[in-house]
N, C-alpha and C. Protein backbone atom coordinates (compact mmCIF):
# COMPACT_ATOMS: atom_id res chain seq x y z
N UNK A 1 -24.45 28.89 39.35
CA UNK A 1 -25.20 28.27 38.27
C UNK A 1 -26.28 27.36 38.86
N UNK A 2 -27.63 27.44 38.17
CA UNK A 2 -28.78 26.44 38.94
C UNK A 2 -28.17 25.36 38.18
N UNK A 3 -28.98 24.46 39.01
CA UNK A 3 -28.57 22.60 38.85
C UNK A 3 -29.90 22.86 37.49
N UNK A 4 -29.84 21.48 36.40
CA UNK A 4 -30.69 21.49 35.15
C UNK A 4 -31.81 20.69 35.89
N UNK A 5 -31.81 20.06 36.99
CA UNK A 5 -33.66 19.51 37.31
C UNK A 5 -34.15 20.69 38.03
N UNK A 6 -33.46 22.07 39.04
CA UNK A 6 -34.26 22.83 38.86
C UNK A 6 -34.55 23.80 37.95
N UNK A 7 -33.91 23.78 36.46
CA UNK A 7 -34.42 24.52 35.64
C UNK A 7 -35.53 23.55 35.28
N UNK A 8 -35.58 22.31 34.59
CA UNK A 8 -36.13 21.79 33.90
C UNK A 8 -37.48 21.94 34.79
N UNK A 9 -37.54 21.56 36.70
CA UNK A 9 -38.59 21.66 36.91
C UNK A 9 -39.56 23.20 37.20
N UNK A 10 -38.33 24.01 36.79
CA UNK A 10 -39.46 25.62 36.74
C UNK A 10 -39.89 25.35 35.26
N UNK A 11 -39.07 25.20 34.08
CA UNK A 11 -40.34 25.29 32.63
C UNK A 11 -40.80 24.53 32.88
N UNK A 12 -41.38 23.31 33.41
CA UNK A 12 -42.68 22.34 33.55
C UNK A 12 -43.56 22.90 33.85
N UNK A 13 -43.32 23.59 35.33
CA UNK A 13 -44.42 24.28 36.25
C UNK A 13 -45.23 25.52 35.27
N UNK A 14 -43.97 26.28 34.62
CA UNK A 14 -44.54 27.65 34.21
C UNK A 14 -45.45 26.96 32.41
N UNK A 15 -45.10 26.19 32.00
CA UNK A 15 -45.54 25.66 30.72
C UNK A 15 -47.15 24.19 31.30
N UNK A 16 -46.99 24.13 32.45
CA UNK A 16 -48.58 23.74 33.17
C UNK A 16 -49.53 24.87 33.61
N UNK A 17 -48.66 26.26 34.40
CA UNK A 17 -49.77 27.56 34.35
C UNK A 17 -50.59 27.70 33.01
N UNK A 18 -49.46 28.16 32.13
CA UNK A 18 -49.80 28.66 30.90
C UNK A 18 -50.88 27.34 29.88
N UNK A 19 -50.48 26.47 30.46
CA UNK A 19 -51.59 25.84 29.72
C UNK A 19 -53.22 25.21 30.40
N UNK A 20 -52.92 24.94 31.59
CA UNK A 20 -53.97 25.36 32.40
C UNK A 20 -54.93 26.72 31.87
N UNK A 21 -54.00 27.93 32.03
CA UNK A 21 -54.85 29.15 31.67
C UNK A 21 -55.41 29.05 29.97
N UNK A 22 -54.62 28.16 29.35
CA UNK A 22 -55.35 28.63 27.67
C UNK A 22 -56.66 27.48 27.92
N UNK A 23 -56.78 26.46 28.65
CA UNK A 23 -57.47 25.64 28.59
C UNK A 23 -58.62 26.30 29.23
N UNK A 24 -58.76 26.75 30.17
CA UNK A 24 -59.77 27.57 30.74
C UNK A 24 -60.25 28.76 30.22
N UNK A 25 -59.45 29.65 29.40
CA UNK A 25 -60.16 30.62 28.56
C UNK A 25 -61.14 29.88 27.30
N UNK A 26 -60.81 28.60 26.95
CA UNK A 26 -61.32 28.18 25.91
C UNK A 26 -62.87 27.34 25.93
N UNK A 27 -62.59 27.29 27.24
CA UNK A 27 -63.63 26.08 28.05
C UNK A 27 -64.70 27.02 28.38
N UNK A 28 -64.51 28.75 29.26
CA UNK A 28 -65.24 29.37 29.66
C UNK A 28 -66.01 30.02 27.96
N UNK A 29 -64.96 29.86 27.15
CA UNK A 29 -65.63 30.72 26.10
C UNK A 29 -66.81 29.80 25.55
N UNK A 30 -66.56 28.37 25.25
CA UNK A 30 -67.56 27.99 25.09
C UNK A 30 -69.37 27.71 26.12
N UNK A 31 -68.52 27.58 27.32
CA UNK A 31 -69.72 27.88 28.43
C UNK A 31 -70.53 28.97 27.74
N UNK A 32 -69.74 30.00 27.57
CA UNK A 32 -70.40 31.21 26.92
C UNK A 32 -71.54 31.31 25.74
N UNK A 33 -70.68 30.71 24.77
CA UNK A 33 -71.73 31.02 23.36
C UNK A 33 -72.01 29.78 22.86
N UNK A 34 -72.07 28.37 24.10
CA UNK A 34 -73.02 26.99 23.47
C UNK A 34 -73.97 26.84 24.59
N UNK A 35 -75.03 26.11 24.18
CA UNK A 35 -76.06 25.94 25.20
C UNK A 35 -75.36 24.79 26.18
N UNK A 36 -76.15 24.39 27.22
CA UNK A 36 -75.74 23.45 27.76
C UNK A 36 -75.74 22.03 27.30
N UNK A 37 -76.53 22.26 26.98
CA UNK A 37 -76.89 20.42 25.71
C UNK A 37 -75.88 20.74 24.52
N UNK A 38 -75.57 21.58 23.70
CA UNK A 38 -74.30 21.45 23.22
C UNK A 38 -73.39 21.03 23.73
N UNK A 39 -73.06 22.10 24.86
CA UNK A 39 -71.47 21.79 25.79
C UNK A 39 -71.51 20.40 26.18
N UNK A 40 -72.42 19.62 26.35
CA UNK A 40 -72.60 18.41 27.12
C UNK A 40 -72.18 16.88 26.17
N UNK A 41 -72.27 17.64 24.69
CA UNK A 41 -71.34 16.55 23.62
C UNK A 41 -70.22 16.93 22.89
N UNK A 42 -69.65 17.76 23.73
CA UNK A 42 -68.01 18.16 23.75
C UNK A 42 -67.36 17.03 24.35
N UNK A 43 -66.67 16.55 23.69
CA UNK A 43 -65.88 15.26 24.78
C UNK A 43 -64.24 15.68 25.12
N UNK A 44 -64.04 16.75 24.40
CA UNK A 44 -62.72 17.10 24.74
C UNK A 44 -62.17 17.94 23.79
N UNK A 45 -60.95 19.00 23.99
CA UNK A 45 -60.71 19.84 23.34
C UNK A 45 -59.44 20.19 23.38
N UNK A 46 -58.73 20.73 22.53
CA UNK A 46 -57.08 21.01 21.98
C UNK A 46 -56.92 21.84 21.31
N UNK A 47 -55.62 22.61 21.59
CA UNK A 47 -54.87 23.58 20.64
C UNK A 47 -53.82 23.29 19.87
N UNK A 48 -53.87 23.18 18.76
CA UNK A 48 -52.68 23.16 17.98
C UNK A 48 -52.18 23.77 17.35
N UNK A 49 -50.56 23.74 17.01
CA UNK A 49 -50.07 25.38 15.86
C UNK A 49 -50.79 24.56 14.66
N UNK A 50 -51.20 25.60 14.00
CA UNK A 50 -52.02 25.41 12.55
C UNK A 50 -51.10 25.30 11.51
N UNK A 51 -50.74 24.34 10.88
CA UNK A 51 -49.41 24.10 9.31
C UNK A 51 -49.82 25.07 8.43
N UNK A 52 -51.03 25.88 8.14
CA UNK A 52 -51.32 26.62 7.29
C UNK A 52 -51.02 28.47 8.12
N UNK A 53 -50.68 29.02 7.39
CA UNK A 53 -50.20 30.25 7.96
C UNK A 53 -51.27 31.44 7.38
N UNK A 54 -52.19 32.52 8.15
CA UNK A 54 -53.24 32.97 7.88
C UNK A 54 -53.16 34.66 7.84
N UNK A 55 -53.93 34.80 7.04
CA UNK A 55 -53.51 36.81 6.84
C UNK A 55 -52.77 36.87 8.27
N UNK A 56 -53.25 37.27 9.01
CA UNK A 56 -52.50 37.24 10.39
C UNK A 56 -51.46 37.32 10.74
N UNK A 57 -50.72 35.97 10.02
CA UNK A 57 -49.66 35.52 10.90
C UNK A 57 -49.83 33.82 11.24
N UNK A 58 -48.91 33.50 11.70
CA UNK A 58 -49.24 32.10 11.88
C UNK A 58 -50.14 32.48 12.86
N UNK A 59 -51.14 30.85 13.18
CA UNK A 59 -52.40 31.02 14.52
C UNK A 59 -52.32 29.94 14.37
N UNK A 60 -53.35 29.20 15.44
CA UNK A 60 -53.50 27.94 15.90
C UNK A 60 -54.79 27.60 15.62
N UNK A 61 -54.86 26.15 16.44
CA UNK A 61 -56.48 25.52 15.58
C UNK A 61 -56.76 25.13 17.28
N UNK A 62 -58.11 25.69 17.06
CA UNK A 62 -58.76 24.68 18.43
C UNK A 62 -60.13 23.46 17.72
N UNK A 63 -59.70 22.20 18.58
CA UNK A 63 -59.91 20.99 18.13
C UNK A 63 -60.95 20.31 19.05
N UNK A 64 -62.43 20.51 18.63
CA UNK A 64 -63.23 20.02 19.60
C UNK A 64 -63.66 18.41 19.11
N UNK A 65 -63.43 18.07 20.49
CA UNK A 65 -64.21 16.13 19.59
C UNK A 65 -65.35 15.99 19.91
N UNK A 66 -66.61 15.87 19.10
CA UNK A 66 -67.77 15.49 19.43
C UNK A 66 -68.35 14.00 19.62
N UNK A 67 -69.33 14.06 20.57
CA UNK A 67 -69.64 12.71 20.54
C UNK A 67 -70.53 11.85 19.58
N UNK A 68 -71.32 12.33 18.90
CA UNK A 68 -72.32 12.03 17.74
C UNK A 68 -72.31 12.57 16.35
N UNK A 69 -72.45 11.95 15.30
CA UNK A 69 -72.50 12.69 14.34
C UNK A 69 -73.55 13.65 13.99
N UNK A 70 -74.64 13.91 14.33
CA UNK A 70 -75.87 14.34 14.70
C UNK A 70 -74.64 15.78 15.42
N UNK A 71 -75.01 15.92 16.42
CA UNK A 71 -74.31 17.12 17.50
C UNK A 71 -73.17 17.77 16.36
N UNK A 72 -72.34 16.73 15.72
CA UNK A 72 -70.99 17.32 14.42
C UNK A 72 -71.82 18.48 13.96
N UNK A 73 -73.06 17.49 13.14
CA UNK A 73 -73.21 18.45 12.29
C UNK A 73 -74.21 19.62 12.51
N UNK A 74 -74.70 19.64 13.61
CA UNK A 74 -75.44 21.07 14.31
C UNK A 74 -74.46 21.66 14.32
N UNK A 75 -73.16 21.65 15.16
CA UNK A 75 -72.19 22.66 15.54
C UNK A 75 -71.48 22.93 14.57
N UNK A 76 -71.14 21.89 13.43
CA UNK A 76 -70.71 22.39 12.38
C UNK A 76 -71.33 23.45 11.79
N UNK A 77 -72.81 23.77 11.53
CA UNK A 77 -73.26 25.15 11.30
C UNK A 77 -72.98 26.15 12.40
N UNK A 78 -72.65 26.27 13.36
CA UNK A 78 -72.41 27.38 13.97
C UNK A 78 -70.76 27.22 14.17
N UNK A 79 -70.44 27.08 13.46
CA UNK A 79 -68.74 27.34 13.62
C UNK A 79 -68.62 28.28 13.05
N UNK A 80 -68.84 28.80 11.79
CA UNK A 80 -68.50 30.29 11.81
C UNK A 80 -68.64 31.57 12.74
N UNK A 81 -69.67 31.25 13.15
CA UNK A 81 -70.06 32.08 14.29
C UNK A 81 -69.16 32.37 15.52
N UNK A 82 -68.61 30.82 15.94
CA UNK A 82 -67.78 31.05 17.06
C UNK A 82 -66.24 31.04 16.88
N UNK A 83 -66.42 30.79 15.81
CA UNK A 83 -64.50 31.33 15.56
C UNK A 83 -64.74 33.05 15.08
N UNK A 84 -65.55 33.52 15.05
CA UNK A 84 -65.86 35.08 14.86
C UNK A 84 -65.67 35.56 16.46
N UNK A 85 -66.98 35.14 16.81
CA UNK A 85 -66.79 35.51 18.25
C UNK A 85 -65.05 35.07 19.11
N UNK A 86 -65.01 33.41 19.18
CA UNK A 86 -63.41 34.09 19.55
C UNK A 86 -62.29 34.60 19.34
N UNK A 87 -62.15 34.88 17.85
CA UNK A 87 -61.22 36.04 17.80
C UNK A 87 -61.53 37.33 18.34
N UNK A 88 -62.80 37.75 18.56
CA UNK A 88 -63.14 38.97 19.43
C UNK A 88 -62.69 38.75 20.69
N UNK A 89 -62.78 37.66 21.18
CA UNK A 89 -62.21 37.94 22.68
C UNK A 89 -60.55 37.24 22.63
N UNK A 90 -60.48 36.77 22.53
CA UNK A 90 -58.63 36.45 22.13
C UNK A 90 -58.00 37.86 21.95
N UNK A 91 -58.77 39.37 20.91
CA UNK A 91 -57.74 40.23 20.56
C UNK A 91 -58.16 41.07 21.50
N UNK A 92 -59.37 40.68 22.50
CA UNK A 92 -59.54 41.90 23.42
C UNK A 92 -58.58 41.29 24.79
N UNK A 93 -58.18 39.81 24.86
CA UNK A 93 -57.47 39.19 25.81
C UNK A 93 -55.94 39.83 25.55
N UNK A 94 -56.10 39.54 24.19
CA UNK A 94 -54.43 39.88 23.68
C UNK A 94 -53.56 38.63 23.73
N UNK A 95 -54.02 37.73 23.74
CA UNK A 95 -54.33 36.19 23.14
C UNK A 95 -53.65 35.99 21.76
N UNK A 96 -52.79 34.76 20.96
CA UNK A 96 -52.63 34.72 19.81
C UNK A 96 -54.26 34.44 18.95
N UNK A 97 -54.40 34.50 17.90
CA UNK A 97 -55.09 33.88 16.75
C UNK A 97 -55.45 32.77 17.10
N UNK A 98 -56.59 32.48 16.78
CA UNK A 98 -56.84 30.99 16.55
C UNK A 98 -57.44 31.45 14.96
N UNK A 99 -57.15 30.57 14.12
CA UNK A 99 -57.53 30.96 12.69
C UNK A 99 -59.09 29.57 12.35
N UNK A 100 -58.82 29.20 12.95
CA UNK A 100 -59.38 27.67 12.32
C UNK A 100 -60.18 27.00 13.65
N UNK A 101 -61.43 26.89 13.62
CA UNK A 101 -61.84 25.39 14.79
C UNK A 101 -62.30 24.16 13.84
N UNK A 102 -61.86 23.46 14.19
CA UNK A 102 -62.16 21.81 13.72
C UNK A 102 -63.20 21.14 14.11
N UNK A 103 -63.89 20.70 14.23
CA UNK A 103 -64.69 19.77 14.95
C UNK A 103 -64.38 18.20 14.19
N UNK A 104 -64.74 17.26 15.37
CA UNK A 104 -64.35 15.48 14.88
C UNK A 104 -65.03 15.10 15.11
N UNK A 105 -65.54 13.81 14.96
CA UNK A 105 -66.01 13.15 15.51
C UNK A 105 -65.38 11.61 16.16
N UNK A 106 -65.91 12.27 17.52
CA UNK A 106 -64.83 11.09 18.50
C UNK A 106 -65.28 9.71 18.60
N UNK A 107 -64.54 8.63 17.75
CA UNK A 107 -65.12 7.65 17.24
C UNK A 107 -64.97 6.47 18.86
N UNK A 108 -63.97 6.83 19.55
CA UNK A 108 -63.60 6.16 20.58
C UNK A 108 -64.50 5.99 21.83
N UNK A 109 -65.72 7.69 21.45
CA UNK A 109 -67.01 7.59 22.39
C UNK A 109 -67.70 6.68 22.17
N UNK A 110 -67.87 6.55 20.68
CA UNK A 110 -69.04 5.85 20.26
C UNK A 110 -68.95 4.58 20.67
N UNK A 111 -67.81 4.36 20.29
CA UNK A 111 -67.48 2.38 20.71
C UNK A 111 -67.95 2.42 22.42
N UNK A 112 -67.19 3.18 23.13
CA UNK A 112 -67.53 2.78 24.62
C UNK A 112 -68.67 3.05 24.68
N UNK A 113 -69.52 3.45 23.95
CA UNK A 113 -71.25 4.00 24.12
C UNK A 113 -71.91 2.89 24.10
N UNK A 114 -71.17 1.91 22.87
CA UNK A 114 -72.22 0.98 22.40
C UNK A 114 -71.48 -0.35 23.26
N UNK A 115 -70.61 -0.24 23.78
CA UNK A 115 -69.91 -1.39 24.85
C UNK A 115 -70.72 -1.44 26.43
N UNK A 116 -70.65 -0.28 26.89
CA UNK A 116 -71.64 -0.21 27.97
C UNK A 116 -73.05 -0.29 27.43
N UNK A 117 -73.80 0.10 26.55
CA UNK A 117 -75.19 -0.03 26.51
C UNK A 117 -75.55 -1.39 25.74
């Protein structure tokens, strides 16, 4: 029988691959279909299971925080666009669903924006 710290420390390791890798498919996808001055007021990004359950099947939400409200609401018009486009590559990955992207606005930039300047 294995001892439970080396089980516990193989699901750590294998549940840091696996999320490493979703973080990087999500990061390259946007490299992909935002300009660079977009990508550049991305302040950070997340997957979550989605509480709402979608033709599909359940799917998840990816959660971008922006830094300006200005940048929100540009990318807010092209969000349809790119939750189109990544379900195209998610079902050509073989990837779950993402049903939903969010965008925020990351209020915690703004303060340190206006603290340093």
């Amino acid at each position: 029988m294995e001892p439970i710290r080396n089980t516990i420390e193989r699901v750590i390791q294998n549940w840091q691959v696996k999320h490493r890798n979703e973080e990087g498919l999500y990061e390259d996808f946007l490299k992909r279909f935002l300009t660079k001055q977009e990508q550049r007021h991305i302040r950070s990004l997340s997957l979550k299971d989605s509480p709402r359950p979608c033709a599909q099947g359940r799917g998840s939400q990816l959660i971008l925080n922006i830094d300006s409200s200005a940048w929100l609401y540009l990318l807010n018009l092209k969000k349809r666009q790119l939750l189109k486009n990544l379900k195209q590559i998610l079902k050509s990955n073989n990837e779950e669903a993402v049903n939903e992207i969010i965008l925020r606005l990351d209020t915690n930039y703004e303060t340190k924006k206006q603290i340093k300047g």
